[in-house]
N, C-alpha and C. Protein backbone atom coordinates (compact mmCIF):
# COMPACT_ATOMS: atom_id res chain seq x y z
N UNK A 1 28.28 -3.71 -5.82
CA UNK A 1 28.56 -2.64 -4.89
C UNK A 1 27.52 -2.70 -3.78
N UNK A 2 28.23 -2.86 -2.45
CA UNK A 2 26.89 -2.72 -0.98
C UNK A 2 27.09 -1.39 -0.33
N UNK A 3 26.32 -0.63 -0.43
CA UNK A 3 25.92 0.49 0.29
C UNK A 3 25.22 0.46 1.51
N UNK A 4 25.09 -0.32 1.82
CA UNK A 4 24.33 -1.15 2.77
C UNK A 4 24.32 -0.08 4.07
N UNK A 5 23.18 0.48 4.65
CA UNK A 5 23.16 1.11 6.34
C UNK A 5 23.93 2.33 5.98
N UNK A 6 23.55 2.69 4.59
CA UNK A 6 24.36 4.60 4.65
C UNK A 6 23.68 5.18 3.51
N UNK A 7 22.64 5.95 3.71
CA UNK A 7 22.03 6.81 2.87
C UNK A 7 22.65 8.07 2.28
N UNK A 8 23.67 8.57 3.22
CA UNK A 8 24.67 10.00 2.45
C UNK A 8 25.74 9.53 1.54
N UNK A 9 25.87 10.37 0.75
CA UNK A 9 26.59 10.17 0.10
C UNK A 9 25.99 8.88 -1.40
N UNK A 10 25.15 8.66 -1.48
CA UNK A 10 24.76 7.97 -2.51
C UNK A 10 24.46 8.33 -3.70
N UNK A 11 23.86 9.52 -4.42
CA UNK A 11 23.76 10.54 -5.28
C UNK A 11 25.46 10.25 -5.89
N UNK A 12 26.21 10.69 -4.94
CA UNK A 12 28.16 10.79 -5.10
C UNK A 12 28.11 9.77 -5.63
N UNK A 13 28.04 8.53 -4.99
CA UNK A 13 28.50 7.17 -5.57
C UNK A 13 28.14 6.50 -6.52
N UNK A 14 26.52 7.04 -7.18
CA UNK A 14 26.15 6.43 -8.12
C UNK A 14 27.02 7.61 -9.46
N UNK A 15 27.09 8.69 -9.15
CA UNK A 15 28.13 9.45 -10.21
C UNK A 15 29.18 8.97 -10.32
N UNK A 16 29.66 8.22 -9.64
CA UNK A 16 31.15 7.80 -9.99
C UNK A 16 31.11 7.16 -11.14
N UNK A 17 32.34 7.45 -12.26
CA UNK A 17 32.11 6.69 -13.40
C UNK A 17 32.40 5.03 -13.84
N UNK A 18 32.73 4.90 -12.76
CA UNK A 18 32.91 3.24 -12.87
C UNK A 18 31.23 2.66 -12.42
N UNK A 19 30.65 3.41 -11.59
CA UNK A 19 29.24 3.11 -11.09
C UNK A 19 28.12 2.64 -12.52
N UNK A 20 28.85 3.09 -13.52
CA UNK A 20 28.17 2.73 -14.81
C UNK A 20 28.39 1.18 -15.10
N UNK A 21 29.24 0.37 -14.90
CA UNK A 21 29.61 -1.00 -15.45
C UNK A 21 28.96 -1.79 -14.23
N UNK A 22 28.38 -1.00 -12.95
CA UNK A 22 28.14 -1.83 -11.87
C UNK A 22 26.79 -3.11 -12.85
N UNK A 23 26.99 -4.12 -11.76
CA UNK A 23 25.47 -5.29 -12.34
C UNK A 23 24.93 -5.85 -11.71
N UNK A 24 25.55 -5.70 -9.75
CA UNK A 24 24.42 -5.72 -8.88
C UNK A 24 24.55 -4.32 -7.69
N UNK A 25 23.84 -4.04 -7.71
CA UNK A 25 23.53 -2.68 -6.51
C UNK A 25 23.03 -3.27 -5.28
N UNK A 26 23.10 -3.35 -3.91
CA UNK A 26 22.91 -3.55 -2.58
C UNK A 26 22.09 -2.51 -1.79
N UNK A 27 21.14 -2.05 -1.82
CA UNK A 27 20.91 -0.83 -0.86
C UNK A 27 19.72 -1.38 0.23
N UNK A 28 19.66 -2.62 0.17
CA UNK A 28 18.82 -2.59 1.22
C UNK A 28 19.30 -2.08 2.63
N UNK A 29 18.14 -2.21 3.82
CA UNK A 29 18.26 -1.65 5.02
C UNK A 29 18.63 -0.13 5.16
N UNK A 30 18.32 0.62 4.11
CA UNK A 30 19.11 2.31 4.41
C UNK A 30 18.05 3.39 4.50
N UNK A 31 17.06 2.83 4.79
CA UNK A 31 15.72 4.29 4.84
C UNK A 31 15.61 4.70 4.07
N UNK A 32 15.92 4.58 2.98
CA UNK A 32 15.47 5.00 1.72
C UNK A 32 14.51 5.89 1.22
N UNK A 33 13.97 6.91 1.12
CA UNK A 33 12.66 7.27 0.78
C UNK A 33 12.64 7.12 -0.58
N UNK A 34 13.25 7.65 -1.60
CA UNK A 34 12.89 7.93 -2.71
C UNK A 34 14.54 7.63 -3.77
N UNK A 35 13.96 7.24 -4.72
CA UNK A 35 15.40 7.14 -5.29
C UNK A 35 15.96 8.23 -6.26
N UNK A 36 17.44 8.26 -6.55
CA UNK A 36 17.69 9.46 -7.09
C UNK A 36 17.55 8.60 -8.81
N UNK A 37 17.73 9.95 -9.83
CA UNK A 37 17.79 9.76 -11.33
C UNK A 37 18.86 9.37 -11.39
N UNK A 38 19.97 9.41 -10.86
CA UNK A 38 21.51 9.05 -10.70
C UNK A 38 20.94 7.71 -11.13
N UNK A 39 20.53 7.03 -10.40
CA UNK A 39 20.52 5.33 -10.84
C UNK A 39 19.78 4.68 -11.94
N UNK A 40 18.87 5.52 -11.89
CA UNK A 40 18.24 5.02 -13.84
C UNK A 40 19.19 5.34 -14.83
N UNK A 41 20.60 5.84 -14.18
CA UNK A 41 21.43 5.53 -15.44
C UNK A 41 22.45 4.32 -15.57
N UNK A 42 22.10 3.85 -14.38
CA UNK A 42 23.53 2.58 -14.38
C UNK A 42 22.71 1.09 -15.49
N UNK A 43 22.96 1.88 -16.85
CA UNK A 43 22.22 0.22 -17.77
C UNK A 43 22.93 -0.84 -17.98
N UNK A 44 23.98 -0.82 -16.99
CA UNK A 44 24.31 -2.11 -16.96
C UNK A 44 24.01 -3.63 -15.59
N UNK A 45 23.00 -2.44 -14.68
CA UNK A 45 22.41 -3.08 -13.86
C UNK A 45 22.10 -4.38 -13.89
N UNK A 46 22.22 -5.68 -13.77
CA UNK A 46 21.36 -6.85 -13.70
C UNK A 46 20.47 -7.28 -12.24
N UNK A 47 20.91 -6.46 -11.04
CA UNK A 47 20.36 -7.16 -10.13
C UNK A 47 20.26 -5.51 -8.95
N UNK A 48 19.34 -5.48 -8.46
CA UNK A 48 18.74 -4.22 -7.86
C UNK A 48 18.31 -4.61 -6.37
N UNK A 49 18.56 -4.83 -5.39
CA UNK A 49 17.98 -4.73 -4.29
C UNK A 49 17.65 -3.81 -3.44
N UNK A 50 16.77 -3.50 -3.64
CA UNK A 50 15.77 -2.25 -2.57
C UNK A 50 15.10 -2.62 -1.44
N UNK A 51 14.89 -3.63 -0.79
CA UNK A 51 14.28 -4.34 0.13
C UNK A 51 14.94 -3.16 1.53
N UNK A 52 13.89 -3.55 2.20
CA UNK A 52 13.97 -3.56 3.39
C UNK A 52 14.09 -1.54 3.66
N UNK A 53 13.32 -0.85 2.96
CA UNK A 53 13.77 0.76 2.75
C UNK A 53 12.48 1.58 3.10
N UNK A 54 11.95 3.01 2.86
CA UNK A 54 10.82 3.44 2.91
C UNK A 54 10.42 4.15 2.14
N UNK A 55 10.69 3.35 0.59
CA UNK A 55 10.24 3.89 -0.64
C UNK A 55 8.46 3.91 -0.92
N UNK A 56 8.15 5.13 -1.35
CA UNK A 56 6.75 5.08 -1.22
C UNK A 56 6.41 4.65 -2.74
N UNK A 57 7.14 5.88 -3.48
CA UNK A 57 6.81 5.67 -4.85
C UNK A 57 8.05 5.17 -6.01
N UNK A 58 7.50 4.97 -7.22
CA UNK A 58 8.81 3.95 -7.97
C UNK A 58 8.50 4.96 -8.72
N UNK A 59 9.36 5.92 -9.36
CA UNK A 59 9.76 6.63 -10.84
C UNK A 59 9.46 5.79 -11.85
N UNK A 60 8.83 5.92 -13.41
CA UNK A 60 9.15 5.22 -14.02
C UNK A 60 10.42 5.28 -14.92
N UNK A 61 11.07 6.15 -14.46
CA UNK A 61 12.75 5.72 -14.92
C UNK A 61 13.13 4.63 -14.47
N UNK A 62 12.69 4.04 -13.38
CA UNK A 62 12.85 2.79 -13.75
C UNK A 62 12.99 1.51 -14.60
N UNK A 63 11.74 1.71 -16.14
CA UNK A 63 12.28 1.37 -17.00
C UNK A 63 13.42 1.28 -17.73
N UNK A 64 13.90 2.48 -17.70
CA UNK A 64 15.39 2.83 -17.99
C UNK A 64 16.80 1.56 -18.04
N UNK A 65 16.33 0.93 -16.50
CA UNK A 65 17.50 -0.28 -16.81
C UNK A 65 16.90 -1.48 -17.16
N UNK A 66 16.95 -1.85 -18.51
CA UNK A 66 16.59 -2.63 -19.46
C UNK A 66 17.05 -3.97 -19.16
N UNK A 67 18.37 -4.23 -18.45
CA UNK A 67 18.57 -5.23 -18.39
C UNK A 67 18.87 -5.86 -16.89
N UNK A 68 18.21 -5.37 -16.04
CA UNK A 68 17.41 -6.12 -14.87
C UNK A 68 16.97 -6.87 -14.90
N UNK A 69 17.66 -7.64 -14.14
CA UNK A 69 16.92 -9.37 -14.20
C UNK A 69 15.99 -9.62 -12.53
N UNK A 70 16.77 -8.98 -11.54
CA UNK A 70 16.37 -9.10 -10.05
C UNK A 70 15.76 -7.88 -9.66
N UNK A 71 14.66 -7.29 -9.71
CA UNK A 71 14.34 -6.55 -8.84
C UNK A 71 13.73 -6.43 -7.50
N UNK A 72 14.59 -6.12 -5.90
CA UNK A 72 13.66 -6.26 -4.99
C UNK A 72 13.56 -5.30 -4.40
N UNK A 73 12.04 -5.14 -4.03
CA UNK A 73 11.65 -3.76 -3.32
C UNK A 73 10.90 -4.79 -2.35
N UNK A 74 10.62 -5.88 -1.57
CA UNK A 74 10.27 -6.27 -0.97
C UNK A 74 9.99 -5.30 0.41
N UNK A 75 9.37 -5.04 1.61
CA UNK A 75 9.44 -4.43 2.60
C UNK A 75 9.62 -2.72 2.70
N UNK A 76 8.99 -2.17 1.81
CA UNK A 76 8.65 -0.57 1.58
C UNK A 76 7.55 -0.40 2.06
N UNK A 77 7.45 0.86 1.02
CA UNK A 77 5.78 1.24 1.51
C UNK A 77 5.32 1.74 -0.16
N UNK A 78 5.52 0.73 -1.13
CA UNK A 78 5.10 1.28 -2.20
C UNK A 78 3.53 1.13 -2.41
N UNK A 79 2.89 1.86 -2.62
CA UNK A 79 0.91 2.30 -2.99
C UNK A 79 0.73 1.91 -4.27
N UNK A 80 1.55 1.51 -5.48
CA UNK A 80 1.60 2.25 -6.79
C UNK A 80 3.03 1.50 -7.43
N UNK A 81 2.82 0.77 -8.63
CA UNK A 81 3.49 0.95 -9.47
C UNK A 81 3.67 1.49 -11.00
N UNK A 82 4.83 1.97 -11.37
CA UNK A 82 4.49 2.56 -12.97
C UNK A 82 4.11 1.46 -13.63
N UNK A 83 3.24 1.84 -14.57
CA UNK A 83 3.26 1.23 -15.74
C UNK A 83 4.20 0.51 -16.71
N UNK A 84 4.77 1.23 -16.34
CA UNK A 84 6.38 1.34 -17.30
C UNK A 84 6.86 0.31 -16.85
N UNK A 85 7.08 -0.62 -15.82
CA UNK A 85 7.44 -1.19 -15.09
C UNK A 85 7.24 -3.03 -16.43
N UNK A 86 6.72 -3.20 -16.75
CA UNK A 86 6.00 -3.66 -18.17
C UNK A 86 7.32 -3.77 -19.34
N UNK A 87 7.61 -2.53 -19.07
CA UNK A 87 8.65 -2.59 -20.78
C UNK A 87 10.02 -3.05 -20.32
N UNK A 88 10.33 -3.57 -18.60
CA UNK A 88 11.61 -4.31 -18.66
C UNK A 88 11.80 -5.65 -18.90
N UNK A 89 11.86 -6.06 -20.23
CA UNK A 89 11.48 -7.63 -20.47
C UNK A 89 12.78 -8.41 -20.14
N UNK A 90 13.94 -8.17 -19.74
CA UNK A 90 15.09 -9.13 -18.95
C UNK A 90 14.44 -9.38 -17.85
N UNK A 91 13.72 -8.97 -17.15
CA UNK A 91 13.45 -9.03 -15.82
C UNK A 91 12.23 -10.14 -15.49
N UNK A 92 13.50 -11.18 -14.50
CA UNK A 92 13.14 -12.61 -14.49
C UNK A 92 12.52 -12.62 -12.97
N UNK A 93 12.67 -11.81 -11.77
CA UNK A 93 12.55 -11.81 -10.79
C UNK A 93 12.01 -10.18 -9.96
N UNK A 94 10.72 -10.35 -9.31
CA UNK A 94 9.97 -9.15 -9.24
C UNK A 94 9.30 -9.33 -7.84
N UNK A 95 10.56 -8.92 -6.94
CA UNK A 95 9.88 -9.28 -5.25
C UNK A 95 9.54 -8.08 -4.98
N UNK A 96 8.37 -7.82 -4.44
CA UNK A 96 7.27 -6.78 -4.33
C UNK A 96 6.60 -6.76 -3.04
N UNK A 97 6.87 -8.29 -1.92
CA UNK A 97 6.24 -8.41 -0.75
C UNK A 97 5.94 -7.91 0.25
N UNK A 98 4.85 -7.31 1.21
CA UNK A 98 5.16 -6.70 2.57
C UNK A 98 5.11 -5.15 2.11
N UNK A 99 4.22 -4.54 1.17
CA UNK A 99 4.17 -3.50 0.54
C UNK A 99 3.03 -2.94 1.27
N UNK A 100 2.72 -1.66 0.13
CA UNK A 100 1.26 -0.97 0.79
C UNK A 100 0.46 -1.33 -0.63
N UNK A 101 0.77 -1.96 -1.68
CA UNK A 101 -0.04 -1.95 -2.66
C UNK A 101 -1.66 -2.62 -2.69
N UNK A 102 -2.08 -1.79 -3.32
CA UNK A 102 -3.78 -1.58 -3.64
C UNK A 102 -4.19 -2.46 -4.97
N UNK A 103 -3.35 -2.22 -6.46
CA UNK A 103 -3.35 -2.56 -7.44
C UNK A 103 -1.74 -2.65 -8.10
N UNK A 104 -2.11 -3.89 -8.82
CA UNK A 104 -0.93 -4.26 -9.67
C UNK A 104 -0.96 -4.05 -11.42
N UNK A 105 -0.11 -3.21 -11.42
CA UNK A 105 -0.19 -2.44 -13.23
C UNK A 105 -0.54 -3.66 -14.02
N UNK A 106 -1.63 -3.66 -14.72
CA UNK A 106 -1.64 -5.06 -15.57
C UNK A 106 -0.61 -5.28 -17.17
N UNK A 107 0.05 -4.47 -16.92
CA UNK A 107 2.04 -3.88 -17.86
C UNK A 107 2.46 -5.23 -17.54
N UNK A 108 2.24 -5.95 -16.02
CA UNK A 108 2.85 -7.13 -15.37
C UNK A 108 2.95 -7.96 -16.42
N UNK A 109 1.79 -8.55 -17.51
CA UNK A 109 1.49 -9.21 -18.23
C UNK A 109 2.42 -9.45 -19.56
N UNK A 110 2.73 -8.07 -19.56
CA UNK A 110 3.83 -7.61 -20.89
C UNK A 110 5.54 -8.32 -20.54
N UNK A 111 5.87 -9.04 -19.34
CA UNK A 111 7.04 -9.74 -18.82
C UNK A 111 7.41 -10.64 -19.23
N UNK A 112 7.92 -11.04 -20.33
CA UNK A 112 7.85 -12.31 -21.06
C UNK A 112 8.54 -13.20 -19.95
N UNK A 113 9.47 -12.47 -19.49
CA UNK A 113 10.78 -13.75 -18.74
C UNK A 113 10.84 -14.02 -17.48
N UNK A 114 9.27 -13.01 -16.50
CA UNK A 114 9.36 -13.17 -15.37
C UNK A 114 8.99 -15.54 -14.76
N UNK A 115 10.25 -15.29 -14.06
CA UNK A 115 9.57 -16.26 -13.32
C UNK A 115 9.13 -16.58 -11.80
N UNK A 116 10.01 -15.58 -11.23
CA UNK A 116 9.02 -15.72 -9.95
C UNK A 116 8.83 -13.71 -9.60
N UNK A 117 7.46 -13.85 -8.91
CA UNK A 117 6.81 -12.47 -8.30
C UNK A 117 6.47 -13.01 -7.22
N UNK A 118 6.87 -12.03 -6.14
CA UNK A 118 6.49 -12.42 -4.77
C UNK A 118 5.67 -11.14 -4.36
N UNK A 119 4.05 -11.46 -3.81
CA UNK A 119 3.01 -10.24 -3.98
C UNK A 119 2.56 -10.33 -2.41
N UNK A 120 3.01 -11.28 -1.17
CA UNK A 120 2.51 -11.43 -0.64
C UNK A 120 2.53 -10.38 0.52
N UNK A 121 1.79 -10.25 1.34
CA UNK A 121 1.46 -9.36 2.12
C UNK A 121 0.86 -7.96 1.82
N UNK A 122 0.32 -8.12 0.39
CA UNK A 122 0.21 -6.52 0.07
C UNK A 122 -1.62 -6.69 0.41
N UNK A 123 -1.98 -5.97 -0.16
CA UNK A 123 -3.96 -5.60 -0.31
C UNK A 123 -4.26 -5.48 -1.49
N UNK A 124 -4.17 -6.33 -2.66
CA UNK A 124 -4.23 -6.08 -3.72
C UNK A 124 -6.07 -6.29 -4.27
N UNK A 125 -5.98 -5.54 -4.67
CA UNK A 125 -8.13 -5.03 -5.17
C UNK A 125 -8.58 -5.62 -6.43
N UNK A 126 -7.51 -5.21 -7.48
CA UNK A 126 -7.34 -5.02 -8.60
C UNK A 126 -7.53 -6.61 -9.25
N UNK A 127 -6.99 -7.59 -8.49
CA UNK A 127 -6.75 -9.10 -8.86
C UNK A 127 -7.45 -9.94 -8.19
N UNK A 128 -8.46 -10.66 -8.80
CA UNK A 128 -9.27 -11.55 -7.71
C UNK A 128 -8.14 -12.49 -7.14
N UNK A 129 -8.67 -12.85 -5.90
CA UNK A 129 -7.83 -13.77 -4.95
C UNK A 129 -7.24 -15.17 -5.50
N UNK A 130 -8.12 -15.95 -6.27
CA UNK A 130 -7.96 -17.20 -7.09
C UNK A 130 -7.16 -17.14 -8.17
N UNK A 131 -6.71 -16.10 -9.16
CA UNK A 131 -5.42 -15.72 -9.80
C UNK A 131 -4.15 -15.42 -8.72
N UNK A 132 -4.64 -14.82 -7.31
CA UNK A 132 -3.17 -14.30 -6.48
C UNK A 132 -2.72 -15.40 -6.18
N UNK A 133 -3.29 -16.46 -5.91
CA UNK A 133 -2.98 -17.82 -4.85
C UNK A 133 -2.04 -18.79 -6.71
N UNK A 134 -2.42 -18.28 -7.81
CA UNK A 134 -1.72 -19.29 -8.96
C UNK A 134 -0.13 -18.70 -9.09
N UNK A 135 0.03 -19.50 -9.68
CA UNK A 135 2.06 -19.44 -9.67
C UNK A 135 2.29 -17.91 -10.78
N UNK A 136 3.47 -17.54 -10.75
CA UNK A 136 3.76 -16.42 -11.64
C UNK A 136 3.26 -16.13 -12.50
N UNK A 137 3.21 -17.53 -13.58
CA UNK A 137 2.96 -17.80 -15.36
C UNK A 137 0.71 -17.21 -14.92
N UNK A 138 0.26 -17.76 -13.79
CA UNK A 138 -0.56 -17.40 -13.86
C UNK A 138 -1.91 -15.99 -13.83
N UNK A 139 -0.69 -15.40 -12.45
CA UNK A 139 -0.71 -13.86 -12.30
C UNK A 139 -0.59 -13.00 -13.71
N UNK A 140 0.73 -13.63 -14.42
CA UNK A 140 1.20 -13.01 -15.87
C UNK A 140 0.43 -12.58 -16.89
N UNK A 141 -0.22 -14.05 -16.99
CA UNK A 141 -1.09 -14.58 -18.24
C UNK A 141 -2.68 -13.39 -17.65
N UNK A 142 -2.92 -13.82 -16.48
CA UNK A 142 -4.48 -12.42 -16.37
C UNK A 142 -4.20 -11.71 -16.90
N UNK A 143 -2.76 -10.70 -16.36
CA UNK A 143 -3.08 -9.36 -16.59
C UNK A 143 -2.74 -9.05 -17.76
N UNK A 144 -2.32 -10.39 -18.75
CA UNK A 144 -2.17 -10.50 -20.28
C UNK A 144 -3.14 -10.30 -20.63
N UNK A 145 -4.13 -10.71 -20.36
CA UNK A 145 -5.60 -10.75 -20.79
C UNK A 145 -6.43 -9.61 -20.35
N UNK A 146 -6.30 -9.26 -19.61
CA UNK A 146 -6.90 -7.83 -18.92
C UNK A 146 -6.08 -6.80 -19.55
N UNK A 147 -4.97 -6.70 -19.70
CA UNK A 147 -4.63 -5.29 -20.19
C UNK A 147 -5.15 -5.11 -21.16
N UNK A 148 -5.44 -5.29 -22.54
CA UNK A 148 -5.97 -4.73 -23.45
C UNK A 148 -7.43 -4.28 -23.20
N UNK A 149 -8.27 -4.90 -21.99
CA UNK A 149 -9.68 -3.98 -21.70
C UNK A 149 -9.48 -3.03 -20.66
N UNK A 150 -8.68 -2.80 -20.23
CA UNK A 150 -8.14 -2.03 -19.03
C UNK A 150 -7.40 -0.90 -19.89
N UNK A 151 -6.68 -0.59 -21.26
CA UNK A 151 -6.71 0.23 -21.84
C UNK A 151 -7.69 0.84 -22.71
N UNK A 152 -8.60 1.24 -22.42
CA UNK A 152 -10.00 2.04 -23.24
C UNK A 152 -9.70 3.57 -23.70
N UNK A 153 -9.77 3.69 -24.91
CA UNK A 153 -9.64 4.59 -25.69
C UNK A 153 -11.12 5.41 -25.72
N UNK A 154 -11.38 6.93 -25.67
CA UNK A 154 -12.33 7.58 -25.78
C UNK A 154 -12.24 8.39 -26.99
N UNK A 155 -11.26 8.14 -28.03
CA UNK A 155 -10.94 9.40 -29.32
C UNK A 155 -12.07 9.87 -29.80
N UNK A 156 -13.39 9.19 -29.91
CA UNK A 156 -14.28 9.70 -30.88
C UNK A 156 -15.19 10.43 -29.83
N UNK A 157 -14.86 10.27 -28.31
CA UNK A 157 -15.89 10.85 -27.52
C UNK A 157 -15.57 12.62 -27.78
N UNK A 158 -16.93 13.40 -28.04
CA UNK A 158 -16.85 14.76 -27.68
C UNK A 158 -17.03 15.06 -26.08
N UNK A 159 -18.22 14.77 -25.75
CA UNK A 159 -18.38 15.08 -24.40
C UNK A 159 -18.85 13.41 -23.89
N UNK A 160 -18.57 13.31 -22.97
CA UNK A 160 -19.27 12.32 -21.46
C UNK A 160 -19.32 12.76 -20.57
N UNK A 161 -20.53 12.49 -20.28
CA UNK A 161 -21.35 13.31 -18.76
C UNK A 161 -21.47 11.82 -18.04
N UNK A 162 -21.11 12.03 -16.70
CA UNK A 162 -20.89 11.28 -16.37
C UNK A 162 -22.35 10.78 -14.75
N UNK A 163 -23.32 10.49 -14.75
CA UNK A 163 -24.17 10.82 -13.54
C UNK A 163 -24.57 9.95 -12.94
N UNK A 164 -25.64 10.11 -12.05
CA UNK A 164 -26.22 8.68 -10.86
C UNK A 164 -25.37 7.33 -11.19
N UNK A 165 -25.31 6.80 -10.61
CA UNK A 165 -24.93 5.40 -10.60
C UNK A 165 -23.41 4.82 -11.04
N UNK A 166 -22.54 5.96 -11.72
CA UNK A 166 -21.78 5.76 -12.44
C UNK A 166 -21.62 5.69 -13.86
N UNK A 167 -22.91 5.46 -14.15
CA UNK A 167 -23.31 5.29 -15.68
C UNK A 167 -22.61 6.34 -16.57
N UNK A 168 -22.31 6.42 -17.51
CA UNK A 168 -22.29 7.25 -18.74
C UNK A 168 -23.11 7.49 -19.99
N UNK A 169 -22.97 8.17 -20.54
CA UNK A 169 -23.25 8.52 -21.36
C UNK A 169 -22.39 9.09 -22.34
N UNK A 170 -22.32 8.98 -23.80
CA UNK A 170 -21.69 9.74 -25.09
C UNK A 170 -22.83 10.05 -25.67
N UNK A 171 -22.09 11.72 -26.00
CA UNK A 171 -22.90 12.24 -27.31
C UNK A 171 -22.02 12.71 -27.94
């Protein structure tokens, strides 16, 4: 289905009940700001194009369609992705280019089947430059390795005071 250059009426169209069996969606070029919950229900999605829109932020209902293989948000203004973004393991293709992003969820890592991510043009902080410049499998494999220290658990902390320098402290 191309929706292509018409933002009204889209809420309507993703309710339609045939909109459920859809398996590629078209919405690039439509100004987009934000997407509705209407579409984290179509799970029969395989292919998503968001490119070219002025999505700031991604819901993580996004997870929701499980069996996404194409996702492109190429040419937004996304700052931020969910986490969640991690638990869609069909998803072979993850164009992300020409963004506002700062940091990339290290969830990335959790993608068993991605094979290509396209990151370019963003400002990314989070990833030294010499992992950005390696192929997919390599981006993947870091933030394989980084996510488990990038999730830090505090259960046994009562208090942390936190002062000068950044330092901490537990008592």
């Amino acid at each position: 289905m191309r929706l292509g250059h018409q933002q009204t009426g889209l809420r309507r169209s993703l309710k339609y009940r045939k909109a459920r069996n859809l398996e590629m969606l078209i919405l690039s070029n439509n100004q987009i700001e934000s997407l509705p919950d209407e579409l984290f229900e179509l799970v029969s999605l395989k292919r998503l194009y968001l490119d070219g829109n002025r999505i700031a932020t991604l819901s993580s209902g996004i997870a929701k369609l499980k069996n996404l293989v194409t996702l492109d948000l190429a040419k937004n203004r996304l700052t931020v992705l969910p986490p969640r973004l991690g638990e869609m393991q069909s998803l072979e293709n993850l164009i992300l280019h020409d963004n506002l992003l700062r940091e990339l969820p290290f969830e990335i890592g959790l993608l068993g089947n991605l094979k290509w991510l396209s990151l370019r043009g963003n400002d990314l902080a989070n990833i030294p430059l010499e992992i950005l410049t390696q192929s997919t499998d390599g981006i993947r494999n870091y933030c394989k390795q980084v996510l488990p220290r990038a999730t830090v658990r505090l259960n046994e902390a009562k208090l942390l005071i936190v002062g000068e320098g950044g330092l901490g402290r537990l008592v």
